[in-house]
C-alpha atoms as a PDB file:
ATOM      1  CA  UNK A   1     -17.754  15.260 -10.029  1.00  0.00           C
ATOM      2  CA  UNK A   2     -19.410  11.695  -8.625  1.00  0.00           C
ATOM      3  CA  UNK A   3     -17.922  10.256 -11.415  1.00  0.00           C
ATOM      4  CA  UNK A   4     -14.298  11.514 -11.752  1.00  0.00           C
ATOM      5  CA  UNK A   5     -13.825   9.866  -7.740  1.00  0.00           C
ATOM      6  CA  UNK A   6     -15.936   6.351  -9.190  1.00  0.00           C
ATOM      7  CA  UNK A   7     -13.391   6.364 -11.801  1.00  0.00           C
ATOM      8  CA  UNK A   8     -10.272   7.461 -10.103  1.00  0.00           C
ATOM      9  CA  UNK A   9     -11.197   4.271  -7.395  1.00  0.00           C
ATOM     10  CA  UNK A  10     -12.118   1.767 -10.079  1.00  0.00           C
ATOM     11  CA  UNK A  11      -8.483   2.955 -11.723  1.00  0.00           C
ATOM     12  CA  UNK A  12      -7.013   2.632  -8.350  1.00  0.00           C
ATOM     13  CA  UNK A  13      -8.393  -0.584  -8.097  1.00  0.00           C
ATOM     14  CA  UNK A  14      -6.825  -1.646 -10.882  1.00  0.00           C
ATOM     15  CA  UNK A  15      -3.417  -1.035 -10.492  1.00  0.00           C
ATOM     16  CA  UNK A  16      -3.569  -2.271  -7.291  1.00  0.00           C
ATOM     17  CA  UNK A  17      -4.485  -5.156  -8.593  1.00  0.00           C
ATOM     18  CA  UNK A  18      -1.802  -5.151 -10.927  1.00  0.00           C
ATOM     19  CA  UNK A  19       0.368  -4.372  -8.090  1.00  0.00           C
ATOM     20  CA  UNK A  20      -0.699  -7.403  -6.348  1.00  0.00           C
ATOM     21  CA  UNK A  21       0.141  -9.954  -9.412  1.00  0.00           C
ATOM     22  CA  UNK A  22       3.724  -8.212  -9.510  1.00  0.00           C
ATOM     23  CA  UNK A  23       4.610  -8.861  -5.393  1.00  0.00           C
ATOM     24  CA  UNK A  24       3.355 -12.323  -6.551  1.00  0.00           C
ATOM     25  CA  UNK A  25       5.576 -12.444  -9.131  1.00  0.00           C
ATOM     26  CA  UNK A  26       8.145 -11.018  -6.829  1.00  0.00           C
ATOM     27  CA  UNK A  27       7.407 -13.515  -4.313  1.00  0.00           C
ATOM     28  CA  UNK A  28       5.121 -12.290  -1.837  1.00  0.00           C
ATOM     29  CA  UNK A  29       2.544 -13.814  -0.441  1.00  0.00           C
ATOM     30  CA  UNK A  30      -0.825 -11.690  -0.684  1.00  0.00           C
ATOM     31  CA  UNK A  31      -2.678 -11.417   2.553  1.00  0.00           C
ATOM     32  CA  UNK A  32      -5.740  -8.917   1.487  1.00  0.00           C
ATOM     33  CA  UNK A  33      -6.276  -5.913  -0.932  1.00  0.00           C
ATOM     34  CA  UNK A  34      -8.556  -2.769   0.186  1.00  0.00           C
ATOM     35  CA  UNK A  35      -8.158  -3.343   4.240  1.00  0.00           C
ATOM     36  CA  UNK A  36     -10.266  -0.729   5.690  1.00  0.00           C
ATOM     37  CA  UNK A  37     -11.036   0.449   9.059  1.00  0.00           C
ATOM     38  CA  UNK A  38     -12.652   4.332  10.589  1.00  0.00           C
ATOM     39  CA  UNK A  39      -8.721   5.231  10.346  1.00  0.00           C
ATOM     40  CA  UNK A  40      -7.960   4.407   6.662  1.00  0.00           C
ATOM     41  CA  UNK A  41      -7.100   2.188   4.245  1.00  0.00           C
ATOM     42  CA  UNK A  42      -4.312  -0.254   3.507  1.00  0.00           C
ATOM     43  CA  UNK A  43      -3.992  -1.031  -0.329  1.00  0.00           C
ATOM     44  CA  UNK A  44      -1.956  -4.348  -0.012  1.00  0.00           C
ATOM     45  CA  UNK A  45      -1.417  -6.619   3.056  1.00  0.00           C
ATOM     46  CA  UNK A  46       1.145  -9.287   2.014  1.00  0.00           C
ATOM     47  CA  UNK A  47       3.889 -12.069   3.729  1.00  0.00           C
ATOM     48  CA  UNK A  48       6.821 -11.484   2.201  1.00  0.00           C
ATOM     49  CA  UNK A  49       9.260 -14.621   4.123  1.00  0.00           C
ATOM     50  CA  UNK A  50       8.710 -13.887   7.678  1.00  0.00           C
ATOM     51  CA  UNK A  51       7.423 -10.030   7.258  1.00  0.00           C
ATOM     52  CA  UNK A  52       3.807  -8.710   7.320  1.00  0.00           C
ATOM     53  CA  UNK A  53       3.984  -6.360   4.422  1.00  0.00           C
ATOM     54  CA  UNK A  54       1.663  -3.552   5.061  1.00  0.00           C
ATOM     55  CA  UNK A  55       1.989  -2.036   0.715  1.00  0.00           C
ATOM     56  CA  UNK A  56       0.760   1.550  -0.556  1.00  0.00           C
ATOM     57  CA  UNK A  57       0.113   1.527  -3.817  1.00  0.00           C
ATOM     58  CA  UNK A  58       1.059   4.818  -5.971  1.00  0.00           C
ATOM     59  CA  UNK A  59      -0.110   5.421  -9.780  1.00  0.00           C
ATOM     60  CA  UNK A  60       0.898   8.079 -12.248  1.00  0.00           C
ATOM     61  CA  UNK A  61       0.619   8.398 -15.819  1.00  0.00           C
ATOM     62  CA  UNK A  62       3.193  10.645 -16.226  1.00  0.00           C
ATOM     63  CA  UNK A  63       5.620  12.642 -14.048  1.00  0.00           C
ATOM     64  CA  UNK A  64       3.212  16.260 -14.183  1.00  0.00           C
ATOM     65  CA  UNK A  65       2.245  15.792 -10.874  1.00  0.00           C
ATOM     66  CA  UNK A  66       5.945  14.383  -9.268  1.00  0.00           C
ATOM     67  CA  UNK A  67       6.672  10.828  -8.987  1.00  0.00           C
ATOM     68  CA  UNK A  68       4.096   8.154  -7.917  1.00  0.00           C
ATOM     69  CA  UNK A  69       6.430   7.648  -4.102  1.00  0.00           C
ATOM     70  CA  UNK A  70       6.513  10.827  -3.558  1.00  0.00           C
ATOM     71  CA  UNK A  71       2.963  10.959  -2.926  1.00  0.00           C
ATOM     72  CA  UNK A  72       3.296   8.785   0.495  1.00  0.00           C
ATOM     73  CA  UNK A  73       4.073  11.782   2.797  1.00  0.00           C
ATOM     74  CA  UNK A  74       4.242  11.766   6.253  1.00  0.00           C
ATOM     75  CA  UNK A  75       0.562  12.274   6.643  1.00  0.00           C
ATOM     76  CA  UNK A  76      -0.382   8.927   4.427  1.00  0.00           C
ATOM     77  CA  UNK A  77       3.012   7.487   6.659  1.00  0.00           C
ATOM     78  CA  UNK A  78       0.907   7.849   9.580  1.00  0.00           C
ATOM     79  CA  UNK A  79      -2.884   6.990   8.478  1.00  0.00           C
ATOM     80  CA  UNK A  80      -1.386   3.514   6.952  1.00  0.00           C
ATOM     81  CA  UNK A  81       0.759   3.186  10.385  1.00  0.00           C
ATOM     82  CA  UNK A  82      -2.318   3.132  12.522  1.00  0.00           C
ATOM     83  CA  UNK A  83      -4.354   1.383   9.877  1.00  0.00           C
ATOM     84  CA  UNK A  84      -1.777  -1.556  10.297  1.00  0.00           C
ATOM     85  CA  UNK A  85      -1.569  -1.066  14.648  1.00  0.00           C
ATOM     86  CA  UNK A  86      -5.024  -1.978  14.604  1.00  0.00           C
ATOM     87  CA  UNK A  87      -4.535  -4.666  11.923  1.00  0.00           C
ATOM     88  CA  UNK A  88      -2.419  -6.185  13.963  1.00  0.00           C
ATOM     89  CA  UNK A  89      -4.093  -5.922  16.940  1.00  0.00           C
ATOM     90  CA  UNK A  90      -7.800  -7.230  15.454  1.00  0.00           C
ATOM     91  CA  UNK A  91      -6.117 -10.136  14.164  1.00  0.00           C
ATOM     92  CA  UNK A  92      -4.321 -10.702  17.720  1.00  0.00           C
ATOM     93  CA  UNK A  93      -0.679 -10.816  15.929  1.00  0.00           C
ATOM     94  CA  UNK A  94       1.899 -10.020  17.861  1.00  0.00           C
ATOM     95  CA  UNK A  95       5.703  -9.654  17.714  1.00  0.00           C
ATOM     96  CA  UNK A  96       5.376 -10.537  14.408  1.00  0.00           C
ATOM     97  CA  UNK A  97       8.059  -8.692  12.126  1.00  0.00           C
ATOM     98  CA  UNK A  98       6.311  -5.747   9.693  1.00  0.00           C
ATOM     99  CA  UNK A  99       7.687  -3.560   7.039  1.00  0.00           C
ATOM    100  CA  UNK A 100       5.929  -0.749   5.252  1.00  0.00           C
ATOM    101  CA  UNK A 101       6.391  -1.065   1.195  1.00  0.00           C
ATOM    102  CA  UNK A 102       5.398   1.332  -1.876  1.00  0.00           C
ATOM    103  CA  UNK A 103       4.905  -0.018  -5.207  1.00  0.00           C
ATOM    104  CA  UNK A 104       5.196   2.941  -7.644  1.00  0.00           C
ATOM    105  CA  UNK A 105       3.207   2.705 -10.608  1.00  0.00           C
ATOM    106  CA  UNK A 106       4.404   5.212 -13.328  1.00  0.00           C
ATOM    107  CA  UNK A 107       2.964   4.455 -17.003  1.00  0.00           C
ATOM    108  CA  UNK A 108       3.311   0.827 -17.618  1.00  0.00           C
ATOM    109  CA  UNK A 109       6.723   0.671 -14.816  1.00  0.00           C
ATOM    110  CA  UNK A 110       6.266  -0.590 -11.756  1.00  0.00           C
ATOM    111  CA  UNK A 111       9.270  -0.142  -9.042  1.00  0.00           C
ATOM    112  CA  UNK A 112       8.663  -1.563  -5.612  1.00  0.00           C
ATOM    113  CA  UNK A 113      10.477   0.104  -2.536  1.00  0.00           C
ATOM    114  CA  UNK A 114      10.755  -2.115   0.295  1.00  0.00           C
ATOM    115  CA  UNK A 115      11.122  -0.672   4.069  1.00  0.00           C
ATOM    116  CA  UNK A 116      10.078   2.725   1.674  1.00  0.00           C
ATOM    117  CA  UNK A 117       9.363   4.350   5.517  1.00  0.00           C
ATOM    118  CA  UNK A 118       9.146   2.895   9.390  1.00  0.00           C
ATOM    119  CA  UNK A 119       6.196   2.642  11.670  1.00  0.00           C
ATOM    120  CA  UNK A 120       5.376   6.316  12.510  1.00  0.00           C
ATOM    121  CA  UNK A 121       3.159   6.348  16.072  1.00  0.00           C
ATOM    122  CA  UNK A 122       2.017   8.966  18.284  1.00  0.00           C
END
Protein backbone atom coordinates (compact mmCIF):
# COMPACT_ATOMS: atom_id res chain seq x y z
CA UNK A 1 0.00 0.00 0.00
CA UNK A 2 3.27 2.39 1.03
CA UNK A 3 4.16 2.08 -2.32
CA UNK A 4 1.08 2.67 -4.55
CA UNK A 5 0.90 6.53 -2.52
CA UNK A 6 5.19 6.81 -3.18
CA UNK A 7 4.31 6.19 -6.67
CA UNK A 8 1.10 8.00 -7.19
CA UNK A 9 3.28 11.33 -5.61
CA UNK A 10 6.43 10.70 -7.62
CA UNK A 11 3.74 10.47 -10.79
CA UNK A 12 2.15 13.53 -9.48
CA UNK A 13 5.30 15.07 -9.34
CA UNK A 14 5.87 14.57 -12.62
CA UNK A 15 3.19 15.94 -14.39
CA UNK A 16 3.32 18.74 -12.40
CA UNK A 17 6.37 19.25 -13.56
CA UNK A 18 5.33 18.88 -16.94
CA UNK A 19 2.64 21.22 -16.13
CA UNK A 20 5.06 23.76 -15.10
CA UNK A 21 7.24 23.67 -18.53
CA UNK A 22 3.76 24.10 -20.43
CA UNK A 23 2.57 27.60 -18.31
CA UNK A 24 6.21 28.41 -19.31
CA UNK A 25 5.62 27.76 -22.60
CA UNK A 26 2.35 29.52 -22.24
CA UNK A 27 3.96 32.38 -20.72
CA UNK A 28 3.80 32.27 -17.14
CA UNK A 29 6.14 33.00 -14.93
CA UNK A 30 6.74 30.06 -12.29
CA UNK A 31 6.81 31.22 -8.73
CA UNK A 32 7.17 27.65 -6.76
CA UNK A 33 5.95 23.98 -7.23
CA UNK A 34 4.75 21.79 -4.05
CA UNK A 35 3.82 24.99 -1.64
CA UNK A 36 2.82 23.42 1.51
CA UNK A 37 1.51 24.58 4.72
CA UNK A 38 -0.75 22.50 7.97
CA UNK A 39 -3.79 23.51 5.50
CA UNK A 40 -2.65 21.92 2.18
CA UNK A 41 -0.90 22.06 -0.72
CA UNK A 42 -0.64 24.29 -3.76
CA UNK A 43 0.78 22.38 -6.88
CA UNK A 44 1.87 25.51 -8.95
CA UNK A 45 2.37 29.16 -7.81
CA UNK A 46 3.02 31.23 -10.98
CA UNK A 47 2.89 35.26 -12.37
CA UNK A 48 1.06 35.17 -15.18
CA UNK A 49 1.32 39.43 -16.33
CA UNK A 50 0.16 41.08 -13.26
CA UNK A 51 -1.76 37.88 -11.60
CA UNK A 52 -0.50 35.53 -8.82
CA UNK A 53 -1.55 32.26 -10.29
CA UNK A 54 -2.35 29.94 -7.51
CA UNK A 55 -2.48 26.29 -10.33
CA UNK A 56 -4.01 22.72 -9.39
CA UNK A 57 -2.70 20.31 -11.26
CA UNK A 58 -5.12 17.28 -12.43
CA UNK A 59 -3.80 13.90 -14.17
CA UNK A 60 -5.70 11.08 -15.78
CA UNK A 61 -4.79 8.41 -18.01
CA UNK A 62 -7.93 7.89 -19.32
CA UNK A 63 -11.50 9.16 -18.79
CA UNK A 64 -12.63 5.80 -16.27
CA UNK A 65 -12.58 7.85 -13.45
CA UNK A 66 -14.28 11.38 -15.15
CA UNK A 67 -12.20 14.06 -16.45
CA UNK A 68 -8.93 15.28 -14.80
CA UNK A 69 -11.04 19.12 -13.79
CA UNK A 70 -13.58 17.57 -12.54
CA UNK A 71 -11.64 16.36 -9.75
CA UNK A 72 -11.18 20.09 -8.20
CA UNK A 73 -14.50 20.11 -6.22
CA UNK A 74 -15.53 22.46 -3.91
CA UNK A 75 -13.72 20.80 -1.09
CA UNK A 76 -10.07 20.99 -3.00
CA UNK A 77 -11.73 24.82 -4.07
CA UNK A 78 -11.48 25.60 -0.54
CA UNK A 79 -8.20 23.75 0.90
CA UNK A 80 -6.16 25.53 -2.15
CA UNK A 81 -8.19 28.93 -1.23
CA UNK A 82 -6.82 29.02 2.25
CA UNK A 83 -3.55 27.46 1.21
CA UNK A 84 -3.10 30.67 -1.02
CA UNK A 85 -4.78 33.32 2.04
CA UNK A 86 -1.95 32.35 3.99
CA UNK A 87 0.45 32.44 1.01
CA UNK A 88 -0.30 35.64 0.62
CA UNK A 89 -0.26 36.71 3.88
CA UNK A 90 3.40 34.91 4.87
CA UNK A 91 4.85 36.58 2.03
CA UNK A 92 3.18 40.05 3.19
CA UNK A 93 1.49 40.53 -0.47
CA UNK A 94 -1.23 42.44 -0.56
CA UNK A 95 -3.82 43.78 -3.04
CA UNK A 96 -2.07 42.00 -5.40
CA UNK A 97 -4.47 40.54 -8.21
CA UNK A 98 -4.88 36.37 -7.93
CA UNK A 99 -6.62 33.88 -10.05
CA UNK A 100 -7.11 30.21 -9.34
CA UNK A 101 -6.06 27.94 -12.58
CA UNK A 102 -6.37 24.01 -13.39
CA UNK A 103 -4.16 22.43 -15.80
CA UNK A 104 -5.85 19.14 -16.84
CA UNK A 105 -3.64 16.46 -17.69
CA UNK A 106 -5.48 13.66 -19.65
CA UNK A 107 -3.03 11.07 -21.51
CA UNK A 108 -0.41 13.04 -23.22
CA UNK A 109 -3.18 16.47 -23.52
CA UNK A 110 -2.80 19.06 -21.45
CA UNK A 111 -5.74 21.89 -21.37
CA UNK A 112 -5.25 24.75 -18.98
CA UNK A 113 -8.44 26.55 -17.52
CA UNK A 114 -7.75 29.89 -16.36
CA UNK A 115 -10.07 31.65 -13.53
CA UNK A 116 -11.26 27.54 -13.54
CA UNK A 117 -13.06 28.76 -9.91
CA UNK A 118 -12.91 32.11 -7.47
CA UNK A 119 -11.51 32.48 -4.03
CA UNK A 120 -13.93 30.42 -1.84
CA UNK A 121 -13.55 31.78 2.11
CA UNK A 122 -15.37 31.13 5.17
Amino acid sequence: MKDKKYNKRQIGARYEKKAGEYLISQGYEIVEYNFRCRMGEIDLIAKDGEYLVFCEVKYRAGVAKGHPAEAVGIRKQQVISKCASYYLMIRRLSGILCRFDVVSVEGKEMVLIKNAFEYIGR
